[in-house]
Protein backbone atom coordinates (compact mmCIF):
# COMPACT_ATOMS: atom_id res chain seq x y z
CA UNK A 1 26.70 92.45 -95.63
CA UNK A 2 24.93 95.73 -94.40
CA UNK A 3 25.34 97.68 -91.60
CA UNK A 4 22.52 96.88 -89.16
CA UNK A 5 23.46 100.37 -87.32
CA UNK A 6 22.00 101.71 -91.01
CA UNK A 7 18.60 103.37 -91.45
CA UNK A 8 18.94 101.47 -94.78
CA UNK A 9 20.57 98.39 -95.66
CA UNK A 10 20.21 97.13 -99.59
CA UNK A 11 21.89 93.73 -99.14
CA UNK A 12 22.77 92.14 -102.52
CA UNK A 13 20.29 92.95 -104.39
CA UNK A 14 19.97 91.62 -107.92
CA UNK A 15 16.93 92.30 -110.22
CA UNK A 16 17.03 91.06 -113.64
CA UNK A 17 14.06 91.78 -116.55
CA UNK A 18 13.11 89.65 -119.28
CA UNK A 19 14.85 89.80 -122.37
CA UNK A 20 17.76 92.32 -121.23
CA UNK A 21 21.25 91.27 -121.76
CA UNK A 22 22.31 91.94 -118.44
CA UNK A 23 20.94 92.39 -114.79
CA UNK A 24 19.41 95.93 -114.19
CA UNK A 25 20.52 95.75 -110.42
CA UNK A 26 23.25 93.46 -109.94
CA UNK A 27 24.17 92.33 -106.65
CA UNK A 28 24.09 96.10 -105.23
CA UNK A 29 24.82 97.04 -101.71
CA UNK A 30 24.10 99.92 -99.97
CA UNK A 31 24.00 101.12 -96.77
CA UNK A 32 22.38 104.79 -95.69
CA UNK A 33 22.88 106.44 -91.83
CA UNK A 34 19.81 108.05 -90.39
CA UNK A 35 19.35 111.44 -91.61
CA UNK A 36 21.74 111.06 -93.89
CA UNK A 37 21.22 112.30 -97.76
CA UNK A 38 22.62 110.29 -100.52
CA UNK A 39 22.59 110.58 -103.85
CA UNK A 40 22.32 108.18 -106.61
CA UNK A 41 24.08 109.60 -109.81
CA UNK A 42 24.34 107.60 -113.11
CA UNK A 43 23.26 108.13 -116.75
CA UNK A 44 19.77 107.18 -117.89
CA UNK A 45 19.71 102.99 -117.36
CA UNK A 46 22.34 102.46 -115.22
CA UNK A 47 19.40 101.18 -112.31
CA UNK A 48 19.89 104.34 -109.99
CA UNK A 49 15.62 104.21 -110.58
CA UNK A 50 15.09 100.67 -110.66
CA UNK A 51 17.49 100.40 -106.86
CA UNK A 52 14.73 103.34 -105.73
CA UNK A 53 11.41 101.26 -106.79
CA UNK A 54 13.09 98.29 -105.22
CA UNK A 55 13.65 100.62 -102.03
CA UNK A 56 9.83 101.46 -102.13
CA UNK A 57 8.47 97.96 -102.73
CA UNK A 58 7.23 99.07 -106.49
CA UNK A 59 9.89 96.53 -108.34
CA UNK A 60 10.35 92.93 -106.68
CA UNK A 61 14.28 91.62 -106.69
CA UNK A 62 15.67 88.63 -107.97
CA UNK A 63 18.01 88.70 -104.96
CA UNK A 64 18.80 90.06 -102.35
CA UNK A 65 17.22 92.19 -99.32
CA UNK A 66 16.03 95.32 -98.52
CA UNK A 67 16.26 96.52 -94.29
CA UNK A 68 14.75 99.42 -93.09
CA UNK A 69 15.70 100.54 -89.45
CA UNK A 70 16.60 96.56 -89.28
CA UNK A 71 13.31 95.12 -90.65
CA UNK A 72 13.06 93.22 -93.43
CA UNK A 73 10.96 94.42 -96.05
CA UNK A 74 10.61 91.23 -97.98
CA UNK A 75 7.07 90.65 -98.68
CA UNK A 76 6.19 93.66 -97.28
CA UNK A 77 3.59 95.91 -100.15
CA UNK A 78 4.67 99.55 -100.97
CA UNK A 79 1.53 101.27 -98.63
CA UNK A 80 3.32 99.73 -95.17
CA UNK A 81 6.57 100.33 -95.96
CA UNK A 82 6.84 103.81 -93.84
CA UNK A 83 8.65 104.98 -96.86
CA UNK A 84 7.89 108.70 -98.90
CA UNK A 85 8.01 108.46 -102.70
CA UNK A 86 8.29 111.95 -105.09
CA UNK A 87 8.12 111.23 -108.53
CA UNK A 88 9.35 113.72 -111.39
CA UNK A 89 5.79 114.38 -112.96
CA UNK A 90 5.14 114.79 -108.93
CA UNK A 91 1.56 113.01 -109.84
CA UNK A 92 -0.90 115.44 -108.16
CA UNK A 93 -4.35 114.59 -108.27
CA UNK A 94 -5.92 117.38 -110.75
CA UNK A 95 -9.42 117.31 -109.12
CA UNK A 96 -7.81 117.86 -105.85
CA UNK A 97 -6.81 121.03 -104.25
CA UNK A 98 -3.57 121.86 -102.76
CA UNK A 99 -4.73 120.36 -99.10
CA UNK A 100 -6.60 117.52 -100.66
CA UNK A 101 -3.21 116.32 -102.57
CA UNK A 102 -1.04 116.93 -99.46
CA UNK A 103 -3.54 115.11 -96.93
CA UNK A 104 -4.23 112.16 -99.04
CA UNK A 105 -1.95 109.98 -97.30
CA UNK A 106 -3.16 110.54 -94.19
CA UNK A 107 -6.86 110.19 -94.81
CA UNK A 108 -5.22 106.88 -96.50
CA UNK A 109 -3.94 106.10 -93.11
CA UNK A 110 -6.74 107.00 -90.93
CA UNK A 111 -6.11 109.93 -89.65
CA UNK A 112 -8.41 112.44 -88.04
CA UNK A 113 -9.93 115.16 -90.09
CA UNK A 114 -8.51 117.86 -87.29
CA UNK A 115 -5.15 116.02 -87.22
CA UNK A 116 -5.28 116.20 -91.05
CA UNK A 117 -5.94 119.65 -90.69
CA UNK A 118 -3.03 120.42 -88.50
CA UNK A 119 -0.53 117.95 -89.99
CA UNK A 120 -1.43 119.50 -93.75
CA UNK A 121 -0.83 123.16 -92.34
CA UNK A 122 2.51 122.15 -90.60
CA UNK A 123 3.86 120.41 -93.88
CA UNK A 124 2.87 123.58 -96.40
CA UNK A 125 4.38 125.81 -93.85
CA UNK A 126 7.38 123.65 -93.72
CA UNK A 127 7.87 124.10 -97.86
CA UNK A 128 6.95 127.85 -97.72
CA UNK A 129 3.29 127.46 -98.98
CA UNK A 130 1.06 128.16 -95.71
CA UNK A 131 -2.08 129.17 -96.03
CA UNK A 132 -2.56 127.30 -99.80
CA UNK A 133 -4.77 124.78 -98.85
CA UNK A 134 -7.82 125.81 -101.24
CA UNK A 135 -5.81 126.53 -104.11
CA UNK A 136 -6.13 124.70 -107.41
CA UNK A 137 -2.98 122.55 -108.27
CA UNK A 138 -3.98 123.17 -112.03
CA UNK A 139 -2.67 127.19 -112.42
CA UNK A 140 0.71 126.15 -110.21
CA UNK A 141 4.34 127.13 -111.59
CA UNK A 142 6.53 123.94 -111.53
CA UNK A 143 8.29 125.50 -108.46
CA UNK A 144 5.03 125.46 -107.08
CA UNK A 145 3.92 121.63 -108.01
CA UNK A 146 7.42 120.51 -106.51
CA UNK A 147 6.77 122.06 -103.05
CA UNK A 148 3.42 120.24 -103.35
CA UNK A 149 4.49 116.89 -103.92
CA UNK A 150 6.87 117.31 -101.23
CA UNK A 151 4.72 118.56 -98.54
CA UNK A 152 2.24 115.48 -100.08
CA UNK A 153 5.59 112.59 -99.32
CA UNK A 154 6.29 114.55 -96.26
CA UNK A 155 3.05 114.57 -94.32
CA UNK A 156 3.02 111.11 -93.01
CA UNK A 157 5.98 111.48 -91.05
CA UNK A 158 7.82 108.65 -93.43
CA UNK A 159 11.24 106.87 -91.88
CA UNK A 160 12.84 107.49 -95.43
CA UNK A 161 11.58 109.73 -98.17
CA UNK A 162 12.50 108.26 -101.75
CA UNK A 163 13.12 111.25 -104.66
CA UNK A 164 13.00 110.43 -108.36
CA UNK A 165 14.54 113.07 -109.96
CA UNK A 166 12.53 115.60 -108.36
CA UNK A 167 14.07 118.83 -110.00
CA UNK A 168 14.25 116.97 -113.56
CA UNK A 169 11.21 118.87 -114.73
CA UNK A 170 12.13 122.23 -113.61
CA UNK A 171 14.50 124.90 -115.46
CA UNK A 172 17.96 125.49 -114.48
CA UNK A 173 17.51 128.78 -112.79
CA UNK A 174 14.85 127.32 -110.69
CA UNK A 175 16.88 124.20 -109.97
CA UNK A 176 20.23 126.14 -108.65
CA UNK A 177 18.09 127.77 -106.26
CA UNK A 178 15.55 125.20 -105.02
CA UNK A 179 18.71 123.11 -104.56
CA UNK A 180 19.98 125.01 -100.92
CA UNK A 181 16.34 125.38 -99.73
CA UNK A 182 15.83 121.35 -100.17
CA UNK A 183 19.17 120.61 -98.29
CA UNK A 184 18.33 122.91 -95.44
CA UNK A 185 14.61 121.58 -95.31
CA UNK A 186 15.49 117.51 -95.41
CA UNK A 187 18.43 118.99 -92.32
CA UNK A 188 16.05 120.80 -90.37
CA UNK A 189 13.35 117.58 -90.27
CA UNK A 190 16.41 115.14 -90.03
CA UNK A 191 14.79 112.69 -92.68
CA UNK A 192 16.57 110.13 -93.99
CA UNK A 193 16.32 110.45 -98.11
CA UNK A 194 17.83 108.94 -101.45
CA UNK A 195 17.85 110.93 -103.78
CA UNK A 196 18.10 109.76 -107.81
CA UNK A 197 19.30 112.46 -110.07
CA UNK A 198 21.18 111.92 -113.28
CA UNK A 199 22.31 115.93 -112.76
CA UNK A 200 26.16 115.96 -111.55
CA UNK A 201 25.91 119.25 -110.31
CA UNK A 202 22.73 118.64 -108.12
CA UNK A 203 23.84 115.99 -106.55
CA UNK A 204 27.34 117.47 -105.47
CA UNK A 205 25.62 120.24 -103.78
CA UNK A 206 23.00 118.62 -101.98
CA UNK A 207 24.04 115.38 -101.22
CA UNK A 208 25.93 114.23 -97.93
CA UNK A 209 27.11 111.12 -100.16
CA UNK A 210 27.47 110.14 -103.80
CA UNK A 211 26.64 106.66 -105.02
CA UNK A 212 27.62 106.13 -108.85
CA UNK A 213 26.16 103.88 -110.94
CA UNK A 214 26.91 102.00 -114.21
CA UNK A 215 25.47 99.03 -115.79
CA UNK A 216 23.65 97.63 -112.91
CA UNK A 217 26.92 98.07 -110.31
CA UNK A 218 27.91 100.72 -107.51
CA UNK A 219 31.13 101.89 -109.20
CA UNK A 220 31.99 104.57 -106.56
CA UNK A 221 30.60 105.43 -103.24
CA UNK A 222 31.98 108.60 -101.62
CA UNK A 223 31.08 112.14 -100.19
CA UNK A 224 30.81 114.95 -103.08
CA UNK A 225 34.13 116.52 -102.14
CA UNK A 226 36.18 113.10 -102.80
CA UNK A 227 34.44 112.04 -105.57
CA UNK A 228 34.64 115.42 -107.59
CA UNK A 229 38.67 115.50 -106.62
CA UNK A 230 39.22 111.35 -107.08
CA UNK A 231 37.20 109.88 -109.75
CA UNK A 232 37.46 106.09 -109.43
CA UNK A 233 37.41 105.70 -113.43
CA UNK A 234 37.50 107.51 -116.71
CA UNK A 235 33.37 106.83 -116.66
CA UNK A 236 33.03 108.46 -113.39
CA UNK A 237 35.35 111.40 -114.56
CA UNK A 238 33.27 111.89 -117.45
CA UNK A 239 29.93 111.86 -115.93
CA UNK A 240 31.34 114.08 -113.96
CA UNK A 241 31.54 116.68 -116.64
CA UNK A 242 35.67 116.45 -117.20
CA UNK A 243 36.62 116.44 -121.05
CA UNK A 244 40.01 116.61 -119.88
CA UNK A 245 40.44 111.95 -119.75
CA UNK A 246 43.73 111.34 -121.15
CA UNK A 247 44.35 107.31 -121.52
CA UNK A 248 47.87 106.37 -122.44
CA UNK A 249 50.21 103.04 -121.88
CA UNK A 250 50.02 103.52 -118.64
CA UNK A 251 45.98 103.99 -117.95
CA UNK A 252 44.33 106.93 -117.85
CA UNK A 253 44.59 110.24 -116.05
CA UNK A 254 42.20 113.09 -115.31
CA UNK A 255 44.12 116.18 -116.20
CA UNK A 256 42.00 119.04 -114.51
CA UNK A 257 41.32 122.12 -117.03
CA UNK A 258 42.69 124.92 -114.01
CA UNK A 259 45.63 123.47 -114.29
CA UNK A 260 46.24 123.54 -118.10
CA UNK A 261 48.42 126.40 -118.78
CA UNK A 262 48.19 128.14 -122.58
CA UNK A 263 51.65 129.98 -123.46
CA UNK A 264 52.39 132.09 -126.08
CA UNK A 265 54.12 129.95 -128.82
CA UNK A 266 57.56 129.57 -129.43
CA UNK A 267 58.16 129.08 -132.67
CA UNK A 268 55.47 127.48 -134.79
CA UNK A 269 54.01 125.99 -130.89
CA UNK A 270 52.97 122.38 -130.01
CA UNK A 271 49.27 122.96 -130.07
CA UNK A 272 46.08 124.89 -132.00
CA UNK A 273 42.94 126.53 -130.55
CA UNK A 274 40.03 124.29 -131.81
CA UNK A 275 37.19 126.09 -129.54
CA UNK A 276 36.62 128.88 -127.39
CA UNK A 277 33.88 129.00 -124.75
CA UNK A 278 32.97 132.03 -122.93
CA UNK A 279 31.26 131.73 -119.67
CA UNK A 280 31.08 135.40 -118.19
CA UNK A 281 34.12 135.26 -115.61
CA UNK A 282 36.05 132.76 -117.41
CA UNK A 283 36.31 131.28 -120.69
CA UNK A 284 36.96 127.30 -121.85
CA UNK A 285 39.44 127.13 -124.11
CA UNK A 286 39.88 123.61 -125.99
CA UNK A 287 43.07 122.95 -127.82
CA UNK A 288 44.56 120.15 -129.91
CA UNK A 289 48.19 118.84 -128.94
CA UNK A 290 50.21 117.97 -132.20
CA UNK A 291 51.72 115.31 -130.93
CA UNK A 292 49.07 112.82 -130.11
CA UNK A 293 45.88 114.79 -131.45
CA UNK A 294 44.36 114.82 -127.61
CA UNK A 295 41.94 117.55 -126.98
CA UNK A 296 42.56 119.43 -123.60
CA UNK A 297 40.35 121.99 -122.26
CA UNK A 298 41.53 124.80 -120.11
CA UNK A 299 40.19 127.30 -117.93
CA UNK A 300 41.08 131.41 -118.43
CA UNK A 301 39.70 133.84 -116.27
CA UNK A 302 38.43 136.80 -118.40
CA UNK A 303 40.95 139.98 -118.36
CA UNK A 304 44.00 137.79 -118.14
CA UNK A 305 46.56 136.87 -120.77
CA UNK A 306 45.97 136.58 -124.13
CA UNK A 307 42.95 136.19 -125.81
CA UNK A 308 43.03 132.87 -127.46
CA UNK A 309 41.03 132.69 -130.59
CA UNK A 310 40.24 129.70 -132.88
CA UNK A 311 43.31 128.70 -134.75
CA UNK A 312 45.99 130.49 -132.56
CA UNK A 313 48.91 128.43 -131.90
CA UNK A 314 50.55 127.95 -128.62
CA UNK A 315 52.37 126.10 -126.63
CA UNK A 316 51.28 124.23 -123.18
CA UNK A 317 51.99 123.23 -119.87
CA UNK A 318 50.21 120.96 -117.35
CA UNK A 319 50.88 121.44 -113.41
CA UNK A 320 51.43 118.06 -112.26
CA UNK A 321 49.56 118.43 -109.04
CA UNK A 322 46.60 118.82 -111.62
CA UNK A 323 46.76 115.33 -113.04
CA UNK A 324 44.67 112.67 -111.24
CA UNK A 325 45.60 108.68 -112.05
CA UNK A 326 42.27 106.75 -112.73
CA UNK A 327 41.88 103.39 -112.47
């Protein structure tokens, strides 16, 4: 069962839709500490989205139980939840300006037109947009749109804020640096906040926990650091962005590229160069073992050793320490 101590307890929760082979949510706990940031990491369909719009009260379970700081949220509709949604498209009202889309909620709720005032110019100074209230959201970069929407899902204060792949939309070089300013911001207002990102690189650097998904099931739960170093399968290591999953009679093993070495060959060598990757301080080079015809890739840091070209032979060793049993 949940931890009651938990700003958010998911308690079992099942959610099947018609005609699907098998359960989009299947009897998925999950338990999140206040002010904590978790992430939920999975490829497209594995229900990281469909767990989120349970979360918000947009997707009814089959099962199962949804707690927020202890209260049950069965039965209870999306608007009274006290719970911040950020979609990808962001979904900013066009016809409104930049204060009109970030005060909506609270003229929703009731609010004051001088509290909406103040709480809209606290919010926009909080994302680093003060002083935008009159502007257009129609001429806005994406960068722009994002700090929008966020200010919009922060300005009611909510208990937990819900994100839905909210750098999807947004290039990379955007993305690597929005990605420090988000962590500091959700820190410094001590939200609570789920993030759902199928990017493995986003949500190892701003998450304070990884949830992994597949097929409906939690399939590892850990923080970023033991989850990058201990995979708990070959599906997690892949997501994870390691070619390197070696299954043999007895199971399969992560074999981590920086430990890979490539050695001049002796003789005619036991492996060929089949690729060669370069990546500005380093270079992935992928090689083909003769003996079993596994790929392995390896990382060489430009300016040392040889330079491996496609079809040079060699030989290889692996540093044990490198090699990480999966289940």
């Amino acid at each position: 069962m949940a931890d009651r101590g938990a700003a958010l307890a998911v308690e079992r929760v099942t959610v099947r839709f018609a005609g699907a082979e098998r359960p989009a949510l299947d009897a998925v706990d999950l338990d999140v500490a206040p002010g904590e940031l978790v992430a939920l990491l999975g490829p497209s369909g594995c229900g990281k989205t469909t767990l989120l719009r349970v979360v918000a009260g947009l997707t009814e379970p089959d099962a199962g139980r949804v707690l927020l700081d202890g209260r049950d949220l069965s039965g209870v509709p999306a608007h009274r939840r006290g719970v911040g949604l950020m979609f990808q498209d962001y979904a900013l009202f066009p016809h409104r300006d930049v204060g009109g889309n970030v005060e909506f909620g609270l003229r929703m709720a009731g609010m004051a037109p001088a509290d909406r005032r103040r709480r809209v110019a606290e919010v926009l100074d909080l994302v680093g947009l003060a002083g935008w209230e009159d502007r257009p959201v129609g001429p806005l970069s994406g960068g722009e749109r994002q700090r929008v929407a966020l200010a919009r899902a922060l300005a009611p204060a909510p208990r937990l804020l819900l994100l839905d792949e909210p750098l999807g939309a947004l290039d990379r070089t955007l993305r690597d640096r929005l990605v420090p300013e988000l962590g500091e911001l959700f820190r410094s207002v001590g939200v609570t906040v789920v993030h759902v990102t199928h990017d493995q690189s986003e949500a190892l650097a701003l998450a304070d926990r990884v949830v992994v998904l597949d097929a409906g099931r939690v399939v590892q739960d850990g923080s970023p650091a033991a989850v990058w170093a201990r995979p708990a399968s070959a599906f997690v290591a892949r997501f994870l962005g390691f070619a390197n999953v070696v299954e043999g009679d007895d199971g399969a093993a992560l074999v981590r590229p920086e430990a890979v070495r490539l050695l001049p060959a002796v003789g005619l060598g036991g492996a060929e160069v089949v690729a060669v990757l370069f990546r500005g301080d380093h270079s992935v080079v992928t090689v083909r073992r003769d003996t079993d015809g596994a790929a392995l890739e390896a990382v060489v840091p430009t300016g040392t050793g040889p330079r491996w070209r496609v079809g040079d032979r060699l030989d290889l060793a692996v540093d044990p320490a490198g090699v990480v049993p999966l289940g």
